[in-house]
C-alpha atoms as a PDB file:
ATOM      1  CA  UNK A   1     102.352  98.776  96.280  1.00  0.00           C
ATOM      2  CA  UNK A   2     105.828 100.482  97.859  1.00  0.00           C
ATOM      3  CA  UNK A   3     103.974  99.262 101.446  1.00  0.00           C
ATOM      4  CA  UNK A   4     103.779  95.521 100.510  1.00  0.00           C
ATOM      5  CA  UNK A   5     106.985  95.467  99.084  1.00  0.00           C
ATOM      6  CA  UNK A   6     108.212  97.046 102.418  1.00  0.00           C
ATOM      7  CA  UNK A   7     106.813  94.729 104.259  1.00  0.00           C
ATOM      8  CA  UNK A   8     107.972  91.615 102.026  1.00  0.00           C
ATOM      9  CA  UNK A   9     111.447  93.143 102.727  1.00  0.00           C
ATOM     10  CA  UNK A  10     110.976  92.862 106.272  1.00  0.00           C
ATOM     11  CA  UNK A  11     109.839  89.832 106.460  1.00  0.00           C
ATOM     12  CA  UNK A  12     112.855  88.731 104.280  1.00  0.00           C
ATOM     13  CA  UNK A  13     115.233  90.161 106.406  1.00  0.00           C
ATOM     14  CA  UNK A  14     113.638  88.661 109.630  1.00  0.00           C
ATOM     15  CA  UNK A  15     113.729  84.971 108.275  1.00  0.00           C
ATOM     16  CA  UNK A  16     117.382  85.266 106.583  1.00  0.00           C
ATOM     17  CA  UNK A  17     118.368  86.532 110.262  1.00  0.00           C
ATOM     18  CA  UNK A  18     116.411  83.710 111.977  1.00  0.00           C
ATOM     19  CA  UNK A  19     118.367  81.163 109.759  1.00  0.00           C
ATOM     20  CA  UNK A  20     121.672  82.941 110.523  1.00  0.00           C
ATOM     21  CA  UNK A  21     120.593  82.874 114.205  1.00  0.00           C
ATOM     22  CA  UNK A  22     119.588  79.541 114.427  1.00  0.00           C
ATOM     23  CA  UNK A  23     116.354  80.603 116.345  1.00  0.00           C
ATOM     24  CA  UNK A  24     112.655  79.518 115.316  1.00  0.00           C
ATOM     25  CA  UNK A  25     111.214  82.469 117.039  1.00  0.00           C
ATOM     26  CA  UNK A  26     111.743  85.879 116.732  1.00  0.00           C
ATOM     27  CA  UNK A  27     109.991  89.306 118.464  1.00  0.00           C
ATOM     28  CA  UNK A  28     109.392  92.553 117.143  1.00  0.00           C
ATOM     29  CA  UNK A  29     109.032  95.765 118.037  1.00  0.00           C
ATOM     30  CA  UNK A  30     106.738  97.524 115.525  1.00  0.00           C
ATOM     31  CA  UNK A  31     105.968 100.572 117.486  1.00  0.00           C
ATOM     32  CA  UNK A  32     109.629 101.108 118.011  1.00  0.00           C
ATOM     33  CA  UNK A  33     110.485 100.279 114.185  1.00  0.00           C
ATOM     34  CA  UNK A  34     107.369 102.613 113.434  1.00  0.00           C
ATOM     35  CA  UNK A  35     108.517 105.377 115.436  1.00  0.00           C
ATOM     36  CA  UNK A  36     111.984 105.567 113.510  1.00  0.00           C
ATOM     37  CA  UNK A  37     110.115 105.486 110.489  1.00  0.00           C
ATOM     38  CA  UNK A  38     110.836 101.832 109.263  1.00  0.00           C
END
């Protein structure tokens, strides 16, 4: 349960700072977030 609500976080986060960015695409780096433990 704690991972999908992790991961619903994220994704929050990523579309509230595409809106505030004014973009309609957005990359990640999931290795790098991985590898600091995000």
């Amino acid at each position: 349960m704690d991972e999908t609500k992790n991961s619903a976080r994220l994704y929050v986060a990523m579309r509230n700072a595409a809106r505030e960015l004014g973009v309609n695409v957005m990359a990640v780096d999931y290795i790098a977030l991985y590898n600091i433990g995000l």
